[in-house]
N, C-alpha and C. Protein backbone atom coordinates (compact mmCIF):
# COMPACT_ATOMS: atom_id res chain seq x y z
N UNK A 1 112.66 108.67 138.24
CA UNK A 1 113.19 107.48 137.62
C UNK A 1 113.98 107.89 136.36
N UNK A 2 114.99 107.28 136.37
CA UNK A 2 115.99 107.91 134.98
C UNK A 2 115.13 106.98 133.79
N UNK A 3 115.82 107.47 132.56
CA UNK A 3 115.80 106.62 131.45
C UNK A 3 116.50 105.95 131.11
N UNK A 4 116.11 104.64 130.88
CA UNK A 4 116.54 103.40 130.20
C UNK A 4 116.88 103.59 129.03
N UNK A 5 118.31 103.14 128.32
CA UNK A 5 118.43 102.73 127.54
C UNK A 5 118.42 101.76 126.73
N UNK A 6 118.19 101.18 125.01
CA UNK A 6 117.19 100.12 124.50
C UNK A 6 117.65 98.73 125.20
N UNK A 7 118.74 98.78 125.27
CA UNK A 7 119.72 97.89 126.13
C UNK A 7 119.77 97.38 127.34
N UNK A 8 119.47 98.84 128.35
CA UNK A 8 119.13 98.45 129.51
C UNK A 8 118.04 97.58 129.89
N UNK A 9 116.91 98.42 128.94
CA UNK A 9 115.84 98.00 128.98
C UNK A 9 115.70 96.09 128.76
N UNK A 10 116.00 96.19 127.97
CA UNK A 10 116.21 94.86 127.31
C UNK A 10 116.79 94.00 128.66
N UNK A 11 117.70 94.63 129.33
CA UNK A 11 118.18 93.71 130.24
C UNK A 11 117.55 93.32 131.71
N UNK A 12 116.47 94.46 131.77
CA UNK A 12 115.46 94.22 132.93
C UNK A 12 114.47 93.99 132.44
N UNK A 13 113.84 93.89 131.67
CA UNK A 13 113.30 92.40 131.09
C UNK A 13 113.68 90.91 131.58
N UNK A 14 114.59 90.99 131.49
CA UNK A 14 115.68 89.48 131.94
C UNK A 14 115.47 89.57 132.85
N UNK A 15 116.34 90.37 134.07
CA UNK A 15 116.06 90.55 135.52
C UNK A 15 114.56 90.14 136.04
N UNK A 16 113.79 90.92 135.22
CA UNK A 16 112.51 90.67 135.76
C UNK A 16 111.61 89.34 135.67
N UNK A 17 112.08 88.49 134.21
CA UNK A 17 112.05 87.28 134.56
C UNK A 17 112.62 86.32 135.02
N UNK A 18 113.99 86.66 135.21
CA UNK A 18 114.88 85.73 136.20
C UNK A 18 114.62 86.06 137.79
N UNK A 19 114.09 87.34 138.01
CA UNK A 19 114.17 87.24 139.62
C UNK A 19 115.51 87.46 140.38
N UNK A 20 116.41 87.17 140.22
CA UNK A 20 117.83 87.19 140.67
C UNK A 20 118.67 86.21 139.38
N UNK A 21 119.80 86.91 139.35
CA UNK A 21 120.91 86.39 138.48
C UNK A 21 122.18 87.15 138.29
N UNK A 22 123.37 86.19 137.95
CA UNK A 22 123.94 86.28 137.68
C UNK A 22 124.17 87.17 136.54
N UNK A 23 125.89 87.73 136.16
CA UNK A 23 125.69 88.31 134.93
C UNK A 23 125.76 87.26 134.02
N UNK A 24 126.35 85.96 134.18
CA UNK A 24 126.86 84.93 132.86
C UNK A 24 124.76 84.52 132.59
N UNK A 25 124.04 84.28 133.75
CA UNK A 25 122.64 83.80 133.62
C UNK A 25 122.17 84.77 132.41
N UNK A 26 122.79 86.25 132.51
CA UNK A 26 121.60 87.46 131.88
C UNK A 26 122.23 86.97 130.83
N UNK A 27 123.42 86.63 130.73
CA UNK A 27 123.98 86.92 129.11
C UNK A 27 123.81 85.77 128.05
N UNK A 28 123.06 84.75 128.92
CA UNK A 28 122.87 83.28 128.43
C UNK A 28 121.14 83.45 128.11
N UNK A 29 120.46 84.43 128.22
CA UNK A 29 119.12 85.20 127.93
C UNK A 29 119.78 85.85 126.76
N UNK A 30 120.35 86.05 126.49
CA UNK A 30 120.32 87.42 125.28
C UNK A 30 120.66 86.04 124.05
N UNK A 31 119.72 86.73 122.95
CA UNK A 31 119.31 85.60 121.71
C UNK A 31 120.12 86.57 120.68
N UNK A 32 119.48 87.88 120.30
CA UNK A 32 120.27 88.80 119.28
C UNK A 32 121.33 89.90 119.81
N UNK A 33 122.35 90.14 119.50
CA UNK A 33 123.45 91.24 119.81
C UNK A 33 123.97 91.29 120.97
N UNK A 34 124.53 89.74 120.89
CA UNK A 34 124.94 89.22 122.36
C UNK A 34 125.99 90.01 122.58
N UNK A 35 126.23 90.95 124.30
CA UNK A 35 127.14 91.81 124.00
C UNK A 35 128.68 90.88 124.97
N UNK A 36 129.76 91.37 125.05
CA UNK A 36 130.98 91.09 125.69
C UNK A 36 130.15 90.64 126.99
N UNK A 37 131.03 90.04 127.76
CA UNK A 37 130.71 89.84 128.95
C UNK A 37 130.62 91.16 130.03
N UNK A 38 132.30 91.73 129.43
CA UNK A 38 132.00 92.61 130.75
C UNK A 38 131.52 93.79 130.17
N UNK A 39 131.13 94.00 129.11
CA UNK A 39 130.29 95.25 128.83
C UNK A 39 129.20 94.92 129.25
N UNK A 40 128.42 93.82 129.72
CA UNK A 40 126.96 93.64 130.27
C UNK A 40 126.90 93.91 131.81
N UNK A 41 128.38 93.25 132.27
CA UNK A 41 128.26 93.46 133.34
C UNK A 41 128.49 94.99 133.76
N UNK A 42 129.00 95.77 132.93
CA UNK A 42 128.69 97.16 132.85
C UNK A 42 127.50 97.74 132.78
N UNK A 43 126.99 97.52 131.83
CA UNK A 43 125.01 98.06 132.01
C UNK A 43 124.56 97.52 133.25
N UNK A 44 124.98 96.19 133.87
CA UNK A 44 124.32 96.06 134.91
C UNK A 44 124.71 96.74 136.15
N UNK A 45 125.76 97.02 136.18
CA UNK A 45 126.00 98.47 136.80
C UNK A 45 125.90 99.31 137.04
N UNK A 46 125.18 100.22 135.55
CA UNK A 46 124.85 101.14 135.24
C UNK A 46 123.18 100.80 135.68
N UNK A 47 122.59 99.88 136.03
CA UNK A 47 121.12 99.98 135.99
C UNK A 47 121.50 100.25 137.71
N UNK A 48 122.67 99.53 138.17
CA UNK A 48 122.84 99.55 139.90
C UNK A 48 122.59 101.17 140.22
N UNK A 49 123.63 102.11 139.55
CA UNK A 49 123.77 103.01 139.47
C UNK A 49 121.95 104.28 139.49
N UNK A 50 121.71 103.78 138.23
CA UNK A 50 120.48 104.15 138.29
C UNK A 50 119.24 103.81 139.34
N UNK A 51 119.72 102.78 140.17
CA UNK A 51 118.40 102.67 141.31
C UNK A 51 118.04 101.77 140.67
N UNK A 52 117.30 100.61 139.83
CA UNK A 52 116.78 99.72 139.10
C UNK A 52 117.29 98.20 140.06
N UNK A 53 118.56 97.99 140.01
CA UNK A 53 118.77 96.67 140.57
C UNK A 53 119.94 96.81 142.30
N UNK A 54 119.51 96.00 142.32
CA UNK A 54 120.71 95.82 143.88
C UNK A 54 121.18 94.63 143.82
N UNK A 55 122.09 93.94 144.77
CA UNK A 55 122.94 92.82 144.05
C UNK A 55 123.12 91.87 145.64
N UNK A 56 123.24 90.73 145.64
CA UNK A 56 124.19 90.03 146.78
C UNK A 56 125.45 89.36 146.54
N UNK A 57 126.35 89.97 147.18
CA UNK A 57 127.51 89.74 146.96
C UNK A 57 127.99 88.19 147.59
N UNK A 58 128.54 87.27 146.36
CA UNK A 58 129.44 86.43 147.34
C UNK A 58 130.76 85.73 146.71
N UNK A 59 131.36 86.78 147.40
CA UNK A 59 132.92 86.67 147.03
C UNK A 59 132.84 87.48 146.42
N UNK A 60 133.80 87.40 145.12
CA UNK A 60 133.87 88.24 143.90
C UNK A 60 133.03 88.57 143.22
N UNK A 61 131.91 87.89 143.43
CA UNK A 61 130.63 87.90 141.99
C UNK A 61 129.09 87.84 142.66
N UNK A 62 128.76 88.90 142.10
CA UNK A 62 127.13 89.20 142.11
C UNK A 62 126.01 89.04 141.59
N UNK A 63 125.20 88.53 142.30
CA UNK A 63 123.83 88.23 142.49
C UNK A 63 122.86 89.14 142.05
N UNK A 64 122.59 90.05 140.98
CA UNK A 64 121.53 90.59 140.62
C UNK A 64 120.35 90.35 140.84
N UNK A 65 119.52 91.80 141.21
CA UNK A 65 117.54 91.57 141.04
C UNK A 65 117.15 92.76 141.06
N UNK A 66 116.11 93.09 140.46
CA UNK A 66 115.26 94.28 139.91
C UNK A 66 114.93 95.10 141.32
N UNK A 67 115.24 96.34 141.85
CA UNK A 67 114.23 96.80 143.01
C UNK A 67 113.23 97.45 142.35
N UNK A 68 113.02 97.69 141.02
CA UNK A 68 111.80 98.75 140.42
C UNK A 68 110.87 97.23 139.59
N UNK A 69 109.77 97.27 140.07
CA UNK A 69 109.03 95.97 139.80
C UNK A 69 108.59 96.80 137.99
N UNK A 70 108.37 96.08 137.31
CA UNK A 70 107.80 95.88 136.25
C UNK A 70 106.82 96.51 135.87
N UNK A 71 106.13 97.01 136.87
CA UNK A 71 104.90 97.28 136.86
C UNK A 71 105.13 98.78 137.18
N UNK A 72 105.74 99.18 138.00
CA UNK A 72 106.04 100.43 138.35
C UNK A 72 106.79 101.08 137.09
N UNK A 73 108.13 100.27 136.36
CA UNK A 73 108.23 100.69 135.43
C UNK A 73 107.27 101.41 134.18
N UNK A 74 106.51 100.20 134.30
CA UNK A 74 105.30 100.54 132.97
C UNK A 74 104.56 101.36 133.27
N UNK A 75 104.08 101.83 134.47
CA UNK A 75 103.54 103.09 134.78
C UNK A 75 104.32 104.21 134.13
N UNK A 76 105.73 104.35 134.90
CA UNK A 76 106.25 105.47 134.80
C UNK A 76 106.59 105.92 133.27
N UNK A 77 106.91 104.63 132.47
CA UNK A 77 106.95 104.71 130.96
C UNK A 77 105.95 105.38 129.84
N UNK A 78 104.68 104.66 130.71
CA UNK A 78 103.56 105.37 130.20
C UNK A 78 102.81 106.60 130.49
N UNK A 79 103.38 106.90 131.19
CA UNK A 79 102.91 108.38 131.78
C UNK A 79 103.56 109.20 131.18
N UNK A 80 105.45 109.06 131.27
CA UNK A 80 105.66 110.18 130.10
C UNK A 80 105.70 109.69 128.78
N UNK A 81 105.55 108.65 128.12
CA UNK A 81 105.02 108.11 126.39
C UNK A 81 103.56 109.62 126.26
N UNK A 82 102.28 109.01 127.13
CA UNK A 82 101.33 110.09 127.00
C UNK A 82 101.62 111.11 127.13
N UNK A 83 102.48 111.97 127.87
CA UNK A 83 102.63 113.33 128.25
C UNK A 83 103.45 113.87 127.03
N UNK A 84 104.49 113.03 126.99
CA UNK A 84 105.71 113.73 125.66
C UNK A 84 105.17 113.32 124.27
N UNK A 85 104.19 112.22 124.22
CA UNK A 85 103.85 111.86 122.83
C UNK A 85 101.76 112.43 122.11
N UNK A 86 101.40 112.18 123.19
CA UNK A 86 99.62 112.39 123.26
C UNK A 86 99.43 113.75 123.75
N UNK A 87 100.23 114.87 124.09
CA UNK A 87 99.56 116.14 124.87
C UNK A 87 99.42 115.71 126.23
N UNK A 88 99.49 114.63 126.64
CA UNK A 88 98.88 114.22 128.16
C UNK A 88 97.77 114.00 128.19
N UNK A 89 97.09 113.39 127.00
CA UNK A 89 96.01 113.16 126.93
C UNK A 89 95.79 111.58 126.44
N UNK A 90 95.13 110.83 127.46
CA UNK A 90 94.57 109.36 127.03
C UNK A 90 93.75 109.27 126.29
N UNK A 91 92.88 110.11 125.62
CA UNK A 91 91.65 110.51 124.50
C UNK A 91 92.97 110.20 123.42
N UNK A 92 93.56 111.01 123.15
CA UNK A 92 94.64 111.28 122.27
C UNK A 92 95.18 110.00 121.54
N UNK A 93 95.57 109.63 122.39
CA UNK A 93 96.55 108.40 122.81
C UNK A 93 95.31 106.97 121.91
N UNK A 94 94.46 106.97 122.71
CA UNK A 94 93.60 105.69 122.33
C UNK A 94 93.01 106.19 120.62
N UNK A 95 92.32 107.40 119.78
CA UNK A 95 92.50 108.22 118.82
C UNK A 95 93.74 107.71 118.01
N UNK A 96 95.03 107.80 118.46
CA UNK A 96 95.81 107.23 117.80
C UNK A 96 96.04 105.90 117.26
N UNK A 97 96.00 105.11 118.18
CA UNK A 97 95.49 103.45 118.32
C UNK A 97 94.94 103.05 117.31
N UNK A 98 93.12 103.56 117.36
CA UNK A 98 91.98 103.20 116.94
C UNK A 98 92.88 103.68 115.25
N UNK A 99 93.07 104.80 114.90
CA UNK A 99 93.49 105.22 113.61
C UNK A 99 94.11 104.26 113.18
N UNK A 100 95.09 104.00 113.20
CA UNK A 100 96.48 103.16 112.78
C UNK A 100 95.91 101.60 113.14
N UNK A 101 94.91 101.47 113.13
CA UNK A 101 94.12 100.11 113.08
C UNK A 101 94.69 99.17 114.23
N UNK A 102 95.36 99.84 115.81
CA UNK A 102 95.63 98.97 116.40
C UNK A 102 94.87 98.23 117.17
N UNK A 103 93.64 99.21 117.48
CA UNK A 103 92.43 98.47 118.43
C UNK A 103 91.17 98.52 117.48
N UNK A 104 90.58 97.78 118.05
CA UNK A 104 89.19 96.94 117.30
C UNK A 104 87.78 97.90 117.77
N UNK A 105 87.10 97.75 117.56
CA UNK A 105 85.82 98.70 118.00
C UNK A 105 85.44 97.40 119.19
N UNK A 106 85.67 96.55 119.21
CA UNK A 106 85.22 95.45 120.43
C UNK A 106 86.12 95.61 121.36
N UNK A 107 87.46 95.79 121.31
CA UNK A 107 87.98 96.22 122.08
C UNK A 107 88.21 97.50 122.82
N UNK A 108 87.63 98.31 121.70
CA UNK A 108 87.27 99.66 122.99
C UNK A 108 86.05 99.27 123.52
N UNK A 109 85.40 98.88 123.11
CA UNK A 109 83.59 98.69 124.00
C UNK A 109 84.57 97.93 125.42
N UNK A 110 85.02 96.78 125.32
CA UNK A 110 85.54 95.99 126.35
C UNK A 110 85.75 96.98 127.40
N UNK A 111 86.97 98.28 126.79
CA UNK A 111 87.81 99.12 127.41
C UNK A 111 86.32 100.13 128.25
N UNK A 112 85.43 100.58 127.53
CA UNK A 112 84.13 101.09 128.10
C UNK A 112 83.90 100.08 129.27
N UNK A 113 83.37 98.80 129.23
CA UNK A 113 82.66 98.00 130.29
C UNK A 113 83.57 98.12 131.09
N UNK A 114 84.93 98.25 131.00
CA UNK A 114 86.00 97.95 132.63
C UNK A 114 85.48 100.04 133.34
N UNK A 115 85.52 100.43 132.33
CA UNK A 115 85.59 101.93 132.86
C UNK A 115 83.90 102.22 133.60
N UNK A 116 83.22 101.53 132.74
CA UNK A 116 81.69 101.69 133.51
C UNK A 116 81.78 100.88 135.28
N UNK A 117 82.09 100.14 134.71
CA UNK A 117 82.27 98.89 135.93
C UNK A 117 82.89 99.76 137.33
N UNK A 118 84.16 100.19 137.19
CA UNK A 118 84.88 101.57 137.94
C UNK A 118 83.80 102.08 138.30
């Protein structure tokens, strides 16, 4: 899977909650740093390009939708975040969290009961 840029990213987001769309639909989603028209419809190209979306054509103008679900993304995101950022280590990773006061001591116990439960 290639890498997304902040942009791209940003724009399959959209995709992924629109389901199918247009480029004028994606660009009527974008709230901050609304870009040109056809420079969007360029990234959306560029995501075509990358494997991310496929399109239905009718007539002149296309029908966008995500083929990489959301979910698959966030896997693949997080696998190399841990690998290039934690050592490849989820110890690491959650260590970091807990430090920087992002998780709660109730919320790792939680994170224990799903892993006991497994």
């Amino acid at each position: 899977m290639q890498k997304l840029t902040n942009k791209e990213e940003e724009i399959m987001h959209i995709l992924w909650n629109l389901k199918k769309a247009f480029v004028k639909d994606v660009l009527a989603e974008i709230v901050e740093d609304k870009p040109h028209y056809n420079t969007l419809s360029t990234i959306i190209r560029n995501l075509e390009e990358k494997g991310y979306v496929s399109y239905t054509a009718y007539g002149n103008t296309h029908q966008y939708y995500p083929i990489i679900s959301k979910e698959a993304y966030r896997k693949e995101f997080m696998n190399t975040a841990i690998e290039n950022y934690f050592n490849n280590s989820y110890k690491n990773m959650v260590s970091f969290f807990a430090e920087e006061q992002k998780i709660s001591a109730k919320e790792l116990r939680e994170i224990l009961d799903i892993i006991e439960k497994k």
